[in-house]
Protein backbone atom coordinates (compact mmCIF):
# COMPACT_ATOMS: atom_id res chain seq x y z
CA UNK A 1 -96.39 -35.26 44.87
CA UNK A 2 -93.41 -34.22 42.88
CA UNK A 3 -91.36 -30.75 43.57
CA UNK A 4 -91.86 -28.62 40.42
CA UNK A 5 -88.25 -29.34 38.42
CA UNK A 6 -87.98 -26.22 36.43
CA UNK A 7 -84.45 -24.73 36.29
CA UNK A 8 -84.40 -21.33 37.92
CA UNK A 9 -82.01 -19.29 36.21
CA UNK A 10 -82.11 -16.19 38.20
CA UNK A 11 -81.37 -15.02 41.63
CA UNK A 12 -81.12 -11.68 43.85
CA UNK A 13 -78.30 -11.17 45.97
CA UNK A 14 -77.76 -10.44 50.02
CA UNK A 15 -81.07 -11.60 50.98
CA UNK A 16 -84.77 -12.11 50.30
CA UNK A 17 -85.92 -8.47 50.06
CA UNK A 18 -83.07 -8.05 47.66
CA UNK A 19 -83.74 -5.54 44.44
CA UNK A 20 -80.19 -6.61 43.37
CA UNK A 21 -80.79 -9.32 40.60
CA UNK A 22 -77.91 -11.90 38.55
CA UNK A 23 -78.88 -14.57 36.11
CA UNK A 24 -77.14 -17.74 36.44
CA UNK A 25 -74.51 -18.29 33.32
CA UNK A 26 -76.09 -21.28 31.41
CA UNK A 27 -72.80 -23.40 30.45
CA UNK A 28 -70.40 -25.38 32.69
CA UNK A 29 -67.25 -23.02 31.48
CA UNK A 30 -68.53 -20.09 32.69
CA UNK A 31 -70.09 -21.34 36.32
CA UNK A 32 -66.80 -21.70 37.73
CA UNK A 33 -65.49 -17.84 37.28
CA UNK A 34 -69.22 -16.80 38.09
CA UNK A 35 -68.67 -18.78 41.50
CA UNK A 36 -65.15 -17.22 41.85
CA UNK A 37 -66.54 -13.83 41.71
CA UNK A 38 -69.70 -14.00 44.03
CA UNK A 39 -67.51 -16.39 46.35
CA UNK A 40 -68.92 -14.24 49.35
CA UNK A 41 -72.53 -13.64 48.16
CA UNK A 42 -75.55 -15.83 48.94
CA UNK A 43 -78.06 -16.27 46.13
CA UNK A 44 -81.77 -15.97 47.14
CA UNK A 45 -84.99 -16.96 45.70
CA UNK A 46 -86.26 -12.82 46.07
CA UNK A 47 -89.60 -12.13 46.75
CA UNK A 48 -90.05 -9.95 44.01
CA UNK A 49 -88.53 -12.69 41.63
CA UNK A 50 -92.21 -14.21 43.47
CA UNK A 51 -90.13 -16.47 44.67
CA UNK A 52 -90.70 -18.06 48.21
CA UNK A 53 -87.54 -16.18 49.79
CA UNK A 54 -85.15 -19.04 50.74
CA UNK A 55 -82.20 -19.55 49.68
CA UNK A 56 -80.12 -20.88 46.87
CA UNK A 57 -77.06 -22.90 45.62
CA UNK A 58 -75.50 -23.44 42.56
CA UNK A 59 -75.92 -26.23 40.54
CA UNK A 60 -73.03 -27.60 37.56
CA UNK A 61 -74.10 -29.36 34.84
CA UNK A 62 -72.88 -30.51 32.05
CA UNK A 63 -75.39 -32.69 30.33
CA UNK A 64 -77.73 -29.82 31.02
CA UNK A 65 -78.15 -26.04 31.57
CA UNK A 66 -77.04 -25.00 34.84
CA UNK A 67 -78.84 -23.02 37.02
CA UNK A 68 -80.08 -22.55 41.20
CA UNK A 69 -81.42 -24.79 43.08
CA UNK A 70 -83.37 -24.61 46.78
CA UNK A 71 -81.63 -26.10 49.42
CA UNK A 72 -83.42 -29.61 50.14
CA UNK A 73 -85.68 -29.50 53.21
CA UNK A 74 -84.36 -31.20 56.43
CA UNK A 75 -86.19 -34.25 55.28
CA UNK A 76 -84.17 -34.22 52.32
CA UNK A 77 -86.59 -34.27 49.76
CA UNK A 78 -86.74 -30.96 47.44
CA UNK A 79 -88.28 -27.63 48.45
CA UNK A 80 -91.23 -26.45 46.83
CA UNK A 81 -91.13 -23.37 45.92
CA UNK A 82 -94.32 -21.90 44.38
CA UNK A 83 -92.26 -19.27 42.39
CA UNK A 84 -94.20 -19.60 38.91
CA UNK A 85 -91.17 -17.23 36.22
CA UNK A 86 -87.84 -18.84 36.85
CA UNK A 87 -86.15 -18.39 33.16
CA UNK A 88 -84.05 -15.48 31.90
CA UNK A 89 -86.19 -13.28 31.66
CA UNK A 90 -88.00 -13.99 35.47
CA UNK A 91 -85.69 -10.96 36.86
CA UNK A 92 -86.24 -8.04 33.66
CA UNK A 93 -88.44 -5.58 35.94
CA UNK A 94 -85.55 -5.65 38.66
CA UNK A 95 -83.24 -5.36 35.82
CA UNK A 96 -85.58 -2.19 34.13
CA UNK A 97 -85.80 -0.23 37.67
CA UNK A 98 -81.72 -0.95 37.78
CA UNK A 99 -81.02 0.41 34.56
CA UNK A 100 -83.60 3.16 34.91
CA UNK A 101 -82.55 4.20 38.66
CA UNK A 102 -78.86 4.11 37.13
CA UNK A 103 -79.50 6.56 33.92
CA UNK A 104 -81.60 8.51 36.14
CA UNK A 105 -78.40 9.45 38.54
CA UNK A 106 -76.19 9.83 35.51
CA UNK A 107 -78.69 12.54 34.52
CA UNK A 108 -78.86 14.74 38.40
CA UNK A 109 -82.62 13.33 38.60
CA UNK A 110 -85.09 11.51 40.70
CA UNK A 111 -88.35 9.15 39.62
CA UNK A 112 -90.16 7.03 42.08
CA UNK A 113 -89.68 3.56 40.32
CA UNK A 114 -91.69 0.80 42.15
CA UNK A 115 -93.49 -2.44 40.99
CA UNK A 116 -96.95 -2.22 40.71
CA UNK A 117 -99.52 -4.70 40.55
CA UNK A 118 -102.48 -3.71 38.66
CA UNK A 119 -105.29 -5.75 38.03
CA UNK A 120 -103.38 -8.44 40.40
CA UNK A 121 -101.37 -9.27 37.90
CA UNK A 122 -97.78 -11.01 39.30
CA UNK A 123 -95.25 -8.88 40.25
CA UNK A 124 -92.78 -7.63 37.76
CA UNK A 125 -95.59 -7.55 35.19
CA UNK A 126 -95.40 -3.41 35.72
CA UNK A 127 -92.71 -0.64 36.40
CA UNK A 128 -93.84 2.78 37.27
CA UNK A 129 -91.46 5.44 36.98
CA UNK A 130 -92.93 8.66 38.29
CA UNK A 131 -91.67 11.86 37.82
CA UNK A 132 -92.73 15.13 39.54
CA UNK A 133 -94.68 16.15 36.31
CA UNK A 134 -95.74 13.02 34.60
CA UNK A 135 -94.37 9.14 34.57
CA UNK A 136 -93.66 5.99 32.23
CA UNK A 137 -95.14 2.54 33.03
CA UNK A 138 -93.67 -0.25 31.64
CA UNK A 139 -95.32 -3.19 30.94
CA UNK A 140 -93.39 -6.42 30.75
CA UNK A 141 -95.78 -9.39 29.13
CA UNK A 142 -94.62 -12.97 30.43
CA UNK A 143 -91.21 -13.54 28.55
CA UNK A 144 -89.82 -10.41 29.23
CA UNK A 145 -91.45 -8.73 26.09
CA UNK A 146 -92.42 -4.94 26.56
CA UNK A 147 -95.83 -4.71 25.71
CA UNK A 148 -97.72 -1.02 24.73
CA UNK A 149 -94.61 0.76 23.16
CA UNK A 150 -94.43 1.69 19.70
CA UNK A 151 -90.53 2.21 19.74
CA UNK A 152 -88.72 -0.92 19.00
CA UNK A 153 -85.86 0.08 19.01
CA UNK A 154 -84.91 -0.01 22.44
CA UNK A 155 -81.39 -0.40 22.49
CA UNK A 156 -79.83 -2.96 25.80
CA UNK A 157 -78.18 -1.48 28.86
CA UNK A 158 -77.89 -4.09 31.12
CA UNK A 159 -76.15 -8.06 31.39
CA UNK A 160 -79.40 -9.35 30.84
CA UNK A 161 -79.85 -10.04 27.12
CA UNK A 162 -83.41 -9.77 27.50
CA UNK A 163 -84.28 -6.12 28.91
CA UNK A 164 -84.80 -3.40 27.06
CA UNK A 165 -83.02 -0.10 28.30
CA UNK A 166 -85.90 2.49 28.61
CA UNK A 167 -83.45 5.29 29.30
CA UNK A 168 -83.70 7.09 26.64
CA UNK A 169 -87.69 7.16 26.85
CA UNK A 170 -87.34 8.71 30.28
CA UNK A 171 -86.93 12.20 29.52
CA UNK A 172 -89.50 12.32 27.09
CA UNK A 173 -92.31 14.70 27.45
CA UNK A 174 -89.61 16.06 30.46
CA UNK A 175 -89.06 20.13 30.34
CA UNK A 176 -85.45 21.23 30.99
């Protein structure tokens, strides 16, 4: 049986529980200063990436996108990993709470943020930000798409060109 040979483009940092996500830069010119600056991080495959927790390496390409890569197995074939989003956007609810959590000091207040799972869909699908009188959930469809809002015109906050800052949603409904 072949190891599944998608690239996996994003990563948490420190460790497997990590909430502390970083997307891999795509092009050969730019791997070298990302290395240079995360010289003494470690790169994991997170568990709420759904990823199996082990971790990962940097790979250079540059016939190809580059992007993580398991460690091989001490047989020296590849790791399977069962980790099913491993593109750009795989890492957008870690980036949403970030963003969110962020805005949230800026402003003097507290939310719960967690990941929820309704339905048993996979983690990241949902981000519930609960306030003391009322809450936002975010849904985030497969791609990183926020599904159920009728305000498109989410502006970005964060490195990751495919999250949608919710900031400014936050304090709607809220009473100063």
């Amino acid at each position: 049986m072949r190891g599944d040979r998608r690239q996996i483009q994003t990563a948490v940092l420190g460790g497997a529980d990590s909430e502390d996500p970083l997307m891999l830069p795509l092009e050969a010119i730019e791997l070298d200063a990302f290395r240079r600056r995360h010289e003494h991080d470690t790169f994991w495959c997170g568990l709420l990436l759904g990823g199996c927790g082990l971790q990962l390496t940097t790979k250079l390409y540059t016939d190809r996108v580059c992007h993580f890569a398991h460690h091989p197995g001490p047989d020296g074939h590849p790791h399977l990993c069962g980790r099913r989003a491993r593109g750009v956007s795989s890492a957008d609810h870690l980036y949403v709470k970030s963003a969110a959590a962020a805005w949230l000091r800026d402003q003097d207040r507290h939310a719960d943020i967690e990941f929820t799972q309704p339905d048993g869909m996979p983690i990241g699908s949902v981000v519930d930000i609960r306030f003391p009188r009322g809450g936002l959930r975010v849904h985030l469809e497969r791609h990183g798409h926020i599904a159920g809002t009728q305000d498109r015109r989410l502006t970005r906050r964060t490195a990751n060109p495919h999250v949608l800052s919710i900031a400014h949603r936050l304090t709607k409904g809220q009473h100063h």
